[in-house]
Every structure is written in C-alpha cells, then in structure tokens.
C-alpha atoms as a PDB file:
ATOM      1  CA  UNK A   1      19.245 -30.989  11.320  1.00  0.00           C
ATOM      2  CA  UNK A   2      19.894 -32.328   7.699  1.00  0.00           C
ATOM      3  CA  UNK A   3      16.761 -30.909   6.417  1.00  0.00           C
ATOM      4  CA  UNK A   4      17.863 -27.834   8.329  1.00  0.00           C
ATOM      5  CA  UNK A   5      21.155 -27.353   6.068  1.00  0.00           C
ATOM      6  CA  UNK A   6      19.383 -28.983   2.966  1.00  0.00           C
ATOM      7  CA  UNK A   7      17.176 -25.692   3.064  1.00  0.00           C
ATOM      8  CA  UNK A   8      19.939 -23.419   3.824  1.00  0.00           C
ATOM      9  CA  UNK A   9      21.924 -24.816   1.297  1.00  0.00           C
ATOM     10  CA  UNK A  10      19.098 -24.349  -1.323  1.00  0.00           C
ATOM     11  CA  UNK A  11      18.489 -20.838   0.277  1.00  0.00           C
ATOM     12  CA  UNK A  12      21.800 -20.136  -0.563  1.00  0.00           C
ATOM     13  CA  UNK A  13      21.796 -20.986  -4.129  1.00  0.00           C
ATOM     14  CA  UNK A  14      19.017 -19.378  -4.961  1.00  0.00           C
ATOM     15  CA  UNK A  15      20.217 -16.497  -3.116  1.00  0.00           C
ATOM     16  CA  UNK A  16      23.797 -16.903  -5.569  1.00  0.00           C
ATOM     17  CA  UNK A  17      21.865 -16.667  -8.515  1.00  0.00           C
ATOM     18  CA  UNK A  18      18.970 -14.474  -8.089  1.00  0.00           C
ATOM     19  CA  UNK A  19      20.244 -12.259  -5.510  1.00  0.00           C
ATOM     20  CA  UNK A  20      17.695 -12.315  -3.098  1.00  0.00           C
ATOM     21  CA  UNK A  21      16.214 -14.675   0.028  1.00  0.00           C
ATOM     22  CA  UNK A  22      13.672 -17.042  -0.416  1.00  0.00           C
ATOM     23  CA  UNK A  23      10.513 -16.309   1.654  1.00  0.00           C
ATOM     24  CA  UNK A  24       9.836 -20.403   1.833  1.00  0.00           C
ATOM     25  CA  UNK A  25      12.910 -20.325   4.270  1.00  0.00           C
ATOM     26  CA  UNK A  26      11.693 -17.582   6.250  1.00  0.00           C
ATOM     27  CA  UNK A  27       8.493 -18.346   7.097  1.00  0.00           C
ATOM     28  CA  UNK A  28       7.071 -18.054  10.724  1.00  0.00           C
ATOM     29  CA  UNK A  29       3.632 -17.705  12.545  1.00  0.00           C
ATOM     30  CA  UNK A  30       1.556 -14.843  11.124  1.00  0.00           C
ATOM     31  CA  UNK A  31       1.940 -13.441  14.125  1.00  0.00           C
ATOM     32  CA  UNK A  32       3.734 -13.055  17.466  1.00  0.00           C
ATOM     33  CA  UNK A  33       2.312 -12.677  21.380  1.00  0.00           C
ATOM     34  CA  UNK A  34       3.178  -8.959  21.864  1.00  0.00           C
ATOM     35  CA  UNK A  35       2.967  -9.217  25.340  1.00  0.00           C
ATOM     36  CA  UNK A  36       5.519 -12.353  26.252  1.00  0.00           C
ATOM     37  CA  UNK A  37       9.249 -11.974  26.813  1.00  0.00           C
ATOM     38  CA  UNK A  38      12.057 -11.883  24.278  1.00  0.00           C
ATOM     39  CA  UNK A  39      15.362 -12.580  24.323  1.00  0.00           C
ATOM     40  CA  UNK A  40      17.431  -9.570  22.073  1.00  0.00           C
ATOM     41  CA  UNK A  41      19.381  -6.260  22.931  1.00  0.00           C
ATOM     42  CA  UNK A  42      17.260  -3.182  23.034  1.00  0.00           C
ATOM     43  CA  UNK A  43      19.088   0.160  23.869  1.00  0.00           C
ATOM     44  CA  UNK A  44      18.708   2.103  26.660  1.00  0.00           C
ATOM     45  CA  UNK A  45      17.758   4.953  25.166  1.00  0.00           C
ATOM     46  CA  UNK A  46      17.552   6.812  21.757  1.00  0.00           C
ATOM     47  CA  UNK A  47      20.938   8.066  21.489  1.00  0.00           C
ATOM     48  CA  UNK A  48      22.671   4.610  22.524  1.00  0.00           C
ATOM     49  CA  UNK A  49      21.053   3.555  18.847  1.00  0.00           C
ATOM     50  CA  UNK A  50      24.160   2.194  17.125  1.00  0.00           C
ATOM     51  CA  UNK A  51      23.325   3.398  13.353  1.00  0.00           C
ATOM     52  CA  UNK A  52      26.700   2.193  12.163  1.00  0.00           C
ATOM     53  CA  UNK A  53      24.722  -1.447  12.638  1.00  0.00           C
ATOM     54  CA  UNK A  54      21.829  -0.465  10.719  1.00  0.00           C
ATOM     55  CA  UNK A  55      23.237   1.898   8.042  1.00  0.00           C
ATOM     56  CA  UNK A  56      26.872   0.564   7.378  1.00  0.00           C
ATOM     57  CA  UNK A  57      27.536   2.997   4.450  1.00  0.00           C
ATOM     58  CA  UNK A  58      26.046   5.971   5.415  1.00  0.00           C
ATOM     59  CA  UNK A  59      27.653   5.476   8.975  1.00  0.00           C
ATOM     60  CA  UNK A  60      30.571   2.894   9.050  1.00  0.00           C
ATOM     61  CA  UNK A  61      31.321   3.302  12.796  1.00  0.00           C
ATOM     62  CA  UNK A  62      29.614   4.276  15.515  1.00  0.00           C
ATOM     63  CA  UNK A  63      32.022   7.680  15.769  1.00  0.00           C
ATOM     64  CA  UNK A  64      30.862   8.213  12.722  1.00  0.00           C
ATOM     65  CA  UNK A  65      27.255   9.107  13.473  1.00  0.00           C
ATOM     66  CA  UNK A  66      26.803  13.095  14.821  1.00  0.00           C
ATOM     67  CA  UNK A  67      23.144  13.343  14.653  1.00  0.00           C
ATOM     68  CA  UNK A  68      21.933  14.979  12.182  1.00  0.00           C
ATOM     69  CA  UNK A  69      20.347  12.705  10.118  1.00  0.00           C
ATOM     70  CA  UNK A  70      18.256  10.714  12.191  1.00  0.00           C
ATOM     71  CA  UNK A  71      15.722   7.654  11.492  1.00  0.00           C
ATOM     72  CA  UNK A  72      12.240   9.434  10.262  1.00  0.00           C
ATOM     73  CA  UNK A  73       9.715   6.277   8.984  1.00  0.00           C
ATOM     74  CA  UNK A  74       8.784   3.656  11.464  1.00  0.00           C
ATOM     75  CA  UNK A  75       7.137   0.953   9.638  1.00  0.00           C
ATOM     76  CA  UNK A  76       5.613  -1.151  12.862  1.00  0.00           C
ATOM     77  CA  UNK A  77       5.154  -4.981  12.365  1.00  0.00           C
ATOM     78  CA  UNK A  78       7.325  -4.520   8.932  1.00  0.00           C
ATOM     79  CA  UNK A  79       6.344  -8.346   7.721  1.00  0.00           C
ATOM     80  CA  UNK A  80       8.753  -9.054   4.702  1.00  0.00           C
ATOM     81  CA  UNK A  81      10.036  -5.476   4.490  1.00  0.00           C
ATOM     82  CA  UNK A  82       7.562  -5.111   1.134  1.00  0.00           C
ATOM     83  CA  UNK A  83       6.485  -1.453   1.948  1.00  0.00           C
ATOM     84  CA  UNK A  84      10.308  -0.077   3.038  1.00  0.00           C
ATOM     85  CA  UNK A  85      11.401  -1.584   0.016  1.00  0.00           C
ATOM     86  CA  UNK A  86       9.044   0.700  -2.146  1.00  0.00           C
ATOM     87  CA  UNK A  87       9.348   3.582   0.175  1.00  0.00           C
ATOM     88  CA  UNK A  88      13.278   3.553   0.265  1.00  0.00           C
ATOM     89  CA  UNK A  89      13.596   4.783  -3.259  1.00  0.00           C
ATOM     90  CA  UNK A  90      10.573   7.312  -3.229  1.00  0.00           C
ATOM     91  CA  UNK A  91      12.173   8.873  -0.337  1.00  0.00           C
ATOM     92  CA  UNK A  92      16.050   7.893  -0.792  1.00  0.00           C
ATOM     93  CA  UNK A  93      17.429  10.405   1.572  1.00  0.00           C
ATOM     94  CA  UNK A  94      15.168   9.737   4.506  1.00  0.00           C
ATOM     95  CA  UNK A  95      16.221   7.033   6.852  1.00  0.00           C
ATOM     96  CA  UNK A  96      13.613   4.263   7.726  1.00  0.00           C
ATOM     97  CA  UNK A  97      13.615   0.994  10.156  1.00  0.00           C
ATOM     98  CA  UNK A  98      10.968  -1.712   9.926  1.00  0.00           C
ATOM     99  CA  UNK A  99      10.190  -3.153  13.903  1.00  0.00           C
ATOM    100  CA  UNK A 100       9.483  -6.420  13.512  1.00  0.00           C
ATOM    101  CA  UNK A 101       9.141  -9.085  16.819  1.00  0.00           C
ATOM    102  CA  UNK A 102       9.556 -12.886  14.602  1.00  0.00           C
ATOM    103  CA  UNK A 103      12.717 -13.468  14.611  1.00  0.00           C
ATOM    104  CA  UNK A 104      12.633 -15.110  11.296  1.00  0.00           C
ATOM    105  CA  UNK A 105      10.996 -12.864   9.088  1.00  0.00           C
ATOM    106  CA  UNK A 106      13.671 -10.347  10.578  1.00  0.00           C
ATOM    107  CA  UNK A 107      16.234 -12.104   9.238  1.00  0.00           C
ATOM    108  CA  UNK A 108      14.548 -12.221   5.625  1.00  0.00           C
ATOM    109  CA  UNK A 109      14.282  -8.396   5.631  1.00  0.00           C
ATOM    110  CA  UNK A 110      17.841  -8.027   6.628  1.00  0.00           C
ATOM    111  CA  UNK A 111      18.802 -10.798   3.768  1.00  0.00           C
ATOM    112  CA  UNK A 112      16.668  -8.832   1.223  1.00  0.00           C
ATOM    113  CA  UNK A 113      17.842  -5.046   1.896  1.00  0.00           C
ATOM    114  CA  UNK A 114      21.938  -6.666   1.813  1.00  0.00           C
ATOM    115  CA  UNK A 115      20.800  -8.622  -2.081  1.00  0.00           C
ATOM    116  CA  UNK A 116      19.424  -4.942  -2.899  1.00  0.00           C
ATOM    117  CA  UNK A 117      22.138  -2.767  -1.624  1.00  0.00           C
ATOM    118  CA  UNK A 118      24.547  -5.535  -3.911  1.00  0.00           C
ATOM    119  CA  UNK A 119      22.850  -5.349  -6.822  1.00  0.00           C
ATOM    120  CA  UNK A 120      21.735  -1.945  -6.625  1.00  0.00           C
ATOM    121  CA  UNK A 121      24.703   0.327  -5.529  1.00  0.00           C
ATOM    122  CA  UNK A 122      23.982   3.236  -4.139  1.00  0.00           C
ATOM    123  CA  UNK A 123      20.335   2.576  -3.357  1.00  0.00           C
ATOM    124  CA  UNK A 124      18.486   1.189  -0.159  1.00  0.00           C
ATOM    125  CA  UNK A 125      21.285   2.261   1.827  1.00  0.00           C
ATOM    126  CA  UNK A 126      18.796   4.558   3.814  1.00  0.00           C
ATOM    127  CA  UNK A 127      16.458   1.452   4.957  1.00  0.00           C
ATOM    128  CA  UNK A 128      17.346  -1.176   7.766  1.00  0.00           C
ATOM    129  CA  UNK A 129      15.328  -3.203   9.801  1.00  0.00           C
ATOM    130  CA  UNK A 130      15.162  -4.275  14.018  1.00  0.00           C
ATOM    131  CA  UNK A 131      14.284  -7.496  15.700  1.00  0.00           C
ATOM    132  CA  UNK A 132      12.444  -5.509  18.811  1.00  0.00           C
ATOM    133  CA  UNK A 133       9.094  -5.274  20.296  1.00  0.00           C
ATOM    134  CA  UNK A 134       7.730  -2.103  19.382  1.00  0.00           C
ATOM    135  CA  UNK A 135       4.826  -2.600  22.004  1.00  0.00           C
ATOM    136  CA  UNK A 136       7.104  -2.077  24.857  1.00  0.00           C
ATOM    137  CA  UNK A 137      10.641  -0.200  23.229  1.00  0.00           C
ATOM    138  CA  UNK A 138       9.259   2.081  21.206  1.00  0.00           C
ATOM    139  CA  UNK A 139      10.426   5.148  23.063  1.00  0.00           C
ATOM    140  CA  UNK A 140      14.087   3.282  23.840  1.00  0.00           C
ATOM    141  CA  UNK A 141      14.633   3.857  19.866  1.00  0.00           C
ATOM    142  CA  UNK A 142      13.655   7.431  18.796  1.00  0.00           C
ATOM    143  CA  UNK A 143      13.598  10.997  20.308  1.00  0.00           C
ATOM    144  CA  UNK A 144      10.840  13.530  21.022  1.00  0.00           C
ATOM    145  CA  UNK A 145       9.539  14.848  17.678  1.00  0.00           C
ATOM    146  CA  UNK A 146      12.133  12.394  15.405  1.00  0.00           C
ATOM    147  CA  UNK A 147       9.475  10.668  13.267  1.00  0.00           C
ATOM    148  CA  UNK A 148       7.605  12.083  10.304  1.00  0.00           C
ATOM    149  CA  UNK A 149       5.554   8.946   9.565  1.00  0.00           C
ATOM    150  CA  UNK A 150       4.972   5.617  11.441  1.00  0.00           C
ATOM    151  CA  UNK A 151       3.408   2.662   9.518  1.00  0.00           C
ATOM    152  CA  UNK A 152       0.588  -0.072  10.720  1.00  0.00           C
ATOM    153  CA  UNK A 153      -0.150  -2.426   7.983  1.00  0.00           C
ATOM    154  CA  UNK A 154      -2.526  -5.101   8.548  1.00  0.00           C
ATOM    155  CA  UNK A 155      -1.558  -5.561  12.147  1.00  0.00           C
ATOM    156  CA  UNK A 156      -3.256  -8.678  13.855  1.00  0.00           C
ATOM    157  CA  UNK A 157      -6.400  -7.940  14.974  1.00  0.00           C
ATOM    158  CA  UNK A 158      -6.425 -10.077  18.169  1.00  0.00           C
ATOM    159  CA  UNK A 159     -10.091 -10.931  17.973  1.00  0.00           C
ATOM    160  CA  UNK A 160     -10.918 -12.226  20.976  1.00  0.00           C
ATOM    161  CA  UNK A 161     -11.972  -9.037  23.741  1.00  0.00           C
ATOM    162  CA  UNK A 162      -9.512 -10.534  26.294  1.00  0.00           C
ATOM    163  CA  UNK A 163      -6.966  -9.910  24.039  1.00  0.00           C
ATOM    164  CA  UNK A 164      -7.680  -6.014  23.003  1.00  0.00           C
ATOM    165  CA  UNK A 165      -5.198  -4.941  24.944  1.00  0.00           C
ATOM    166  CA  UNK A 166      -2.506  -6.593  22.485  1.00  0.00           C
ATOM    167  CA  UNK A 167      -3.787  -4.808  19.478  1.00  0.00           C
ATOM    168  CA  UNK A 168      -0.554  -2.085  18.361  1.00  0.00           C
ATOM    169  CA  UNK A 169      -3.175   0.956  17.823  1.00  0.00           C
ATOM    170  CA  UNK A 170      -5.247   1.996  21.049  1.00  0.00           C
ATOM    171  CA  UNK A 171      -5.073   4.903  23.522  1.00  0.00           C
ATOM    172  CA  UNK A 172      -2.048   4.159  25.562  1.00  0.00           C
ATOM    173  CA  UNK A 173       0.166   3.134  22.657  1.00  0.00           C
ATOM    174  CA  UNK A 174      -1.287   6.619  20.975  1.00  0.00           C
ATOM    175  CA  UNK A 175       0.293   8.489  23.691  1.00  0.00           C
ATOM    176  CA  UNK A 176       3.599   7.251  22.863  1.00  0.00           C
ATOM    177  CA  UNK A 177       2.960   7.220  18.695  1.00  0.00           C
ATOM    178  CA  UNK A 178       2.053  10.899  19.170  1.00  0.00           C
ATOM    179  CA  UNK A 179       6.098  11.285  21.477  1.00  0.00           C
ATOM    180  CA  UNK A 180       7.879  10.056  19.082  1.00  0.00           C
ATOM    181  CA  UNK A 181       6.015  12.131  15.833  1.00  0.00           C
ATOM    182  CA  UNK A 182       6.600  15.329  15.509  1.00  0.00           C
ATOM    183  CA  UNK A 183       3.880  17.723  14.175  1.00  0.00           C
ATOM    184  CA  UNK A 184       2.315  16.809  11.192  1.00  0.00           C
ATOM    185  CA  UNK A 185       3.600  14.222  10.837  1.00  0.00           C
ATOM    186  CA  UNK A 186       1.308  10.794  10.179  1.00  0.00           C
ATOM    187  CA  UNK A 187       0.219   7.902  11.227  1.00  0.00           C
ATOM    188  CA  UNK A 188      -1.010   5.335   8.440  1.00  0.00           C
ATOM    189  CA  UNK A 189      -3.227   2.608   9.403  1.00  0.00           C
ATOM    190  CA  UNK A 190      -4.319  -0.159   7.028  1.00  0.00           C
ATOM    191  CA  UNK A 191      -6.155  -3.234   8.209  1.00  0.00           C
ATOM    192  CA  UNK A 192      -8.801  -6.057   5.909  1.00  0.00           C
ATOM    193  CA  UNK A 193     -10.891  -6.450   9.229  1.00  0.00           C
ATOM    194  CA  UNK A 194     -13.426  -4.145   9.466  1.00  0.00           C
ATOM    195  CA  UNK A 195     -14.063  -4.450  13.544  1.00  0.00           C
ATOM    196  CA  UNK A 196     -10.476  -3.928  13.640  1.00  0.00           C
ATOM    197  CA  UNK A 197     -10.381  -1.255  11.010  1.00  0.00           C
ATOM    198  CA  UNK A 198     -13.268   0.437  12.855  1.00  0.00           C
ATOM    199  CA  UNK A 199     -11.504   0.067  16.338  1.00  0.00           C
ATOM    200  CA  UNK A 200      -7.890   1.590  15.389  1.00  0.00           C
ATOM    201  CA  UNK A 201      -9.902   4.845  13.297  1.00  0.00           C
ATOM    202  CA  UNK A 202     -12.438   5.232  16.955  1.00  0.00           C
ATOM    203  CA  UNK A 203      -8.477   5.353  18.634  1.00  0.00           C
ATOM    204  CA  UNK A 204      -7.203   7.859  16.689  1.00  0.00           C
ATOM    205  CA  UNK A 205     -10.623   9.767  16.439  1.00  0.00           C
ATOM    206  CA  UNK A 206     -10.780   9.809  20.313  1.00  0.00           C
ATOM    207  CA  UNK A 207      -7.248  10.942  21.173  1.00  0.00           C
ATOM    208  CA  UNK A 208      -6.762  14.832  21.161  1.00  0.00           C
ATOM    209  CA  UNK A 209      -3.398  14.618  19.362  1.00  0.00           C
ATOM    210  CA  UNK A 210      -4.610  13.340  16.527  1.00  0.00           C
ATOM    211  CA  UNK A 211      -6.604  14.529  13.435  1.00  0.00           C
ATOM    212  CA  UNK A 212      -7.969  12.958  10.548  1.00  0.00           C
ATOM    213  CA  UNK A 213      -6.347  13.289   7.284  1.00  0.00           C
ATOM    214  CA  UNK A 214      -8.894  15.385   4.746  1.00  0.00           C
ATOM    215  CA  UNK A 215      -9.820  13.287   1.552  1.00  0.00           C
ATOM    216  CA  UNK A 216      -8.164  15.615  -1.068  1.00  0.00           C
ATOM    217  CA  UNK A 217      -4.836  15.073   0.961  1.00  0.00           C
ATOM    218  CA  UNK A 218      -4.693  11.738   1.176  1.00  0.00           C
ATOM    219  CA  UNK A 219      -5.772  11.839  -2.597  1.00  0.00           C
ATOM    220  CA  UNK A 220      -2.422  13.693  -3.275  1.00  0.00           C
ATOM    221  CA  UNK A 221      -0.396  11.276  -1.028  1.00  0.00           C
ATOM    222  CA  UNK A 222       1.435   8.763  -2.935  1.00  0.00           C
ATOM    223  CA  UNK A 223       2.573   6.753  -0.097  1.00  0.00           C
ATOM    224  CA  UNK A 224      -1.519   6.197   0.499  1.00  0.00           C
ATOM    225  CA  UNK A 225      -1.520   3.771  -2.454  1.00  0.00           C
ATOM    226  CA  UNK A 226       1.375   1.473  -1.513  1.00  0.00           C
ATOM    227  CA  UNK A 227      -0.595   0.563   1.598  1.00  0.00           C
ATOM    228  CA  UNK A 228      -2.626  -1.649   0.198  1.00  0.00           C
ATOM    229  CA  UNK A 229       0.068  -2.979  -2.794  1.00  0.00           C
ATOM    230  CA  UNK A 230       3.506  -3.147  -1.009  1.00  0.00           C
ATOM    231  CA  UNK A 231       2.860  -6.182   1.300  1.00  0.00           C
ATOM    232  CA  UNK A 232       2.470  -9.411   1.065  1.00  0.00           C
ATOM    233  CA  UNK A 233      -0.898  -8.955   2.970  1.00  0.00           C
ATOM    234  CA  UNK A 234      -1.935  -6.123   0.709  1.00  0.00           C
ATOM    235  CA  UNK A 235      -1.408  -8.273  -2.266  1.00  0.00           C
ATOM    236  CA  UNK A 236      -3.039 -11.244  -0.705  1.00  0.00           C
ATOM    237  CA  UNK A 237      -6.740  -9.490   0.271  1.00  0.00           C
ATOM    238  CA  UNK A 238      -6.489  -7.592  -3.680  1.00  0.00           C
ATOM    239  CA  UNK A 239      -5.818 -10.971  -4.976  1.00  0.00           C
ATOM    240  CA  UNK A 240      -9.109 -12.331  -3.076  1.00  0.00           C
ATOM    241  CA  UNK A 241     -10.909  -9.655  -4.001  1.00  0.00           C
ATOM    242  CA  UNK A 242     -10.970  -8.310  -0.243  1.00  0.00           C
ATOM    243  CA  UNK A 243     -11.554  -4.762   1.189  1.00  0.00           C
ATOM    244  CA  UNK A 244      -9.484  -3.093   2.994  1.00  0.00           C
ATOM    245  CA  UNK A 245     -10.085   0.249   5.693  1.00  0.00           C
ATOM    246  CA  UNK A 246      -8.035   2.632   6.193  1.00  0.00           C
ATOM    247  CA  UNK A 247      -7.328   5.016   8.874  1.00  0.00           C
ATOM    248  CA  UNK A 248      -4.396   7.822   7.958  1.00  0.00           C
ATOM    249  CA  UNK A 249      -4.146  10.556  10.898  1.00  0.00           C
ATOM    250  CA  UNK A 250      -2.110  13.574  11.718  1.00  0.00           C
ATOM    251  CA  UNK A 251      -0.223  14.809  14.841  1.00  0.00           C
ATOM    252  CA  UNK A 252      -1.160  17.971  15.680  1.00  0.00           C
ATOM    253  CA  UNK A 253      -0.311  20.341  18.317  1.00  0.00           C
ATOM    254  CA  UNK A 254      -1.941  20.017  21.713  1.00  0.00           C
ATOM    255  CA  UNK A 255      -3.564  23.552  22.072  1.00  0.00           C
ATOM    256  CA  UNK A 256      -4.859  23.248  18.788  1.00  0.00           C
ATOM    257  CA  UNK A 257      -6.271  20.081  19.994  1.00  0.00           C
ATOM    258  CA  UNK A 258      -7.651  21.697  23.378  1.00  0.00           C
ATOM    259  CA  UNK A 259      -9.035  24.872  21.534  1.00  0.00           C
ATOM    260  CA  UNK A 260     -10.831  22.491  19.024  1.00  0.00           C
ATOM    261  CA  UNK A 261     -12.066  20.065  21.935  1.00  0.00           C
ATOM    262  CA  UNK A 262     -13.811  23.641  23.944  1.00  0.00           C
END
C-alpha cells in the first residue's frame, strides 16, 4: 500500500510539472485474455453511447449530443493512445475512440488526452478512449455504416493454434468490422509477426467485403506511415531493426463483391 501511494505521489509530480502521465505507473501485461469476463459498463446499444463522457467540450451533457457528429476512427487494442494522439490533430474534426481491455493502460490514455487538452486548448478535444472488449461489444458502440477507418496495430498474435480463435482479425470478427464501416472506408492492419501478418492479410483476402488497398493509394495515404511510428510497438521493432507487414483493406459494396467473385 505505501509503495502504492509512493508511486502515485511521484506520478503526480511528474504529472504537475511536465503535464503528462508516466508510463512506469501504467504498466500492465502486454496483453489481455480476450475471451474471459470483465467487470465495466458497456451500453446497450449505439445510441445509449453517452458522448458527453467521452467528449466533455464538444458535448457537455448528454442532452447535448443530437447526432450528427458521430465517432468515425476505431483504433482497436489502442496501447498507450500513441497513434490517436498523432491522428487527432491530422484529422481534428473527426471524432476517434481507442478500445482498449487493460484496465491500466486505459487509465494512462485517459491521463494523457486530459494533460493534452490542458496544455493544448482547443486541440484533442475530438479523441477519447474506452475500457471495453472490442471482441465481444463492438457492435454495442457504433451504428451501421458509422466508421470510416478502424485500426489494428500490432495486435497479439496468440501463437499457439488453440488459441486462433482469440486473434482480433479473422472471418467472424470481419463480418462485424465490415457492419460497423461504411463503404470505403478501411481497415489498417499492422503486425511484426509474419505468421500473424500473413494470417490477418489471408482474412481480409478471403472475405467478400473486403478489397485490398492498390500500392499507389496507400503510397498517397499519410495515415499509412504512422502505423509503424506512432506506437510504442512501432517504435520498439524500428528501434531493433525489425520488419513489420502490413495489411490495409477496403470495404466495399457486396454486389460489387458478388459480381467480382462470378
């Protein structure tokens, strides 16, 4: 318990003077069990999302929020909130969440987008994050058609066969990825494992509502190159010299899908 508030304390400080969390403080397992049982609210459904909660100064009360503006970028298995960071001022009037299951590293990102909406007023007001299991609630947070990009950034690769079925990118999840985005818009895949980099592209490749992003596009894409800078992973595998695979694909319409497929 003391060395409990001895780290708070000195989280604290160091939050006073430079403005933002420590990660030391923050740190949990590198990754979660997707498939066991946690303990926080989840809303019934899309339009009992409470964006006062998430947004405070776009929307300060619930009453507040009519709908039009709506969350567009899903970042899934956010980490330390590195890419929303980045992508909140490229894109400052789109709204964004990161989904993130460890409890701890949610708290971080919420400590780090308050220190940044303090020191920088008027900026990152458009970029939140959620302690939820995106696994099993994806659909309880967004609409039909809402999203225009969804994020999977070095997801854990679950090595093992008997645990495939955890892995965030395969056919069933696909079904629900391609619910929530609309068409055209894109799902970005990043991953340092090449089985795993080679399973989540096969996914996408094999599911009709998908296409494949053409090399001059994703060329043109700026968000393309903060996949493998913005996190803390990214950084990490450059820093070792790693390589990285990447798998960027595009909703698309299911008749063009069925015309293409016969």
């Amino acid at each position: 318990m003391l060395e409990h508030e001895a780290n708070a304390n000195a989280n604290s400080t160091h939050s006073k003077t430079t403005g933002l969390p420590r990660k030391r403080f923050y740190r949990a397992r590198a990754h979660s069990n997707p498939l066991s049982d946690s303990h926080f609210p989840v809303p019934i459904s899309p339009g009992q999302v409470d964006y006062s909660v998430y947004y405070p100064q776009l929307f300060p009360s619930p009453d507040k929020f009519d709908g039009s503006k709506r969350i567009e970028f899903a970042d899934v298995g956010c980490g330390f909130g590195g890419l929303l960071i980045s992508l909140s001022t490229m894109f400052p009037e789109t709204l964004m969440i990161g989904m993130e299951l460890r409890d701890k590293v949610t708290e971080y990102v919420k400590e780090r987008v308050v220190a940044l909406r303090s020191s920088n007023p008027g900026q990152y007001e458009n970029v939140s994050v959620v302690r939820t299991n995106s696994m099993k609630y994806i659909p309880n947070y967004f609409e039909k058609e809402q999203l225009t990009k969804m994020f999977f950034l070095f997801p854990d690769p679950h090595f093992k066969e008997k645990n495939h079925r955890r892995r965030v990118i395969n056919l069933h999840l696909l079904d629900e990825y391609a619910y929530v985005l609309r068409e055209g818009g894109i799902i970005y895949t990043i991953t340092d494992v090449e089985e795993l980099g080679v399973w989540m592209k096969s996914c996408l490749e094999g599911h009709p509502l998908f296409e494949a992003v053409t090399k001059e596009e994703l060329e043109a894409d700026a968000v393309v190159k903060l996949l493998s800078s913005a996190t803390e992973e990214g950084q990490k595998v450059a820093r070792n010299g790693g390589q990285t695979f990447q798998a960027v694909y595009r909703r698309i319409a299911p008749c063009v899908s069925n015309c293409e497929k016969h």
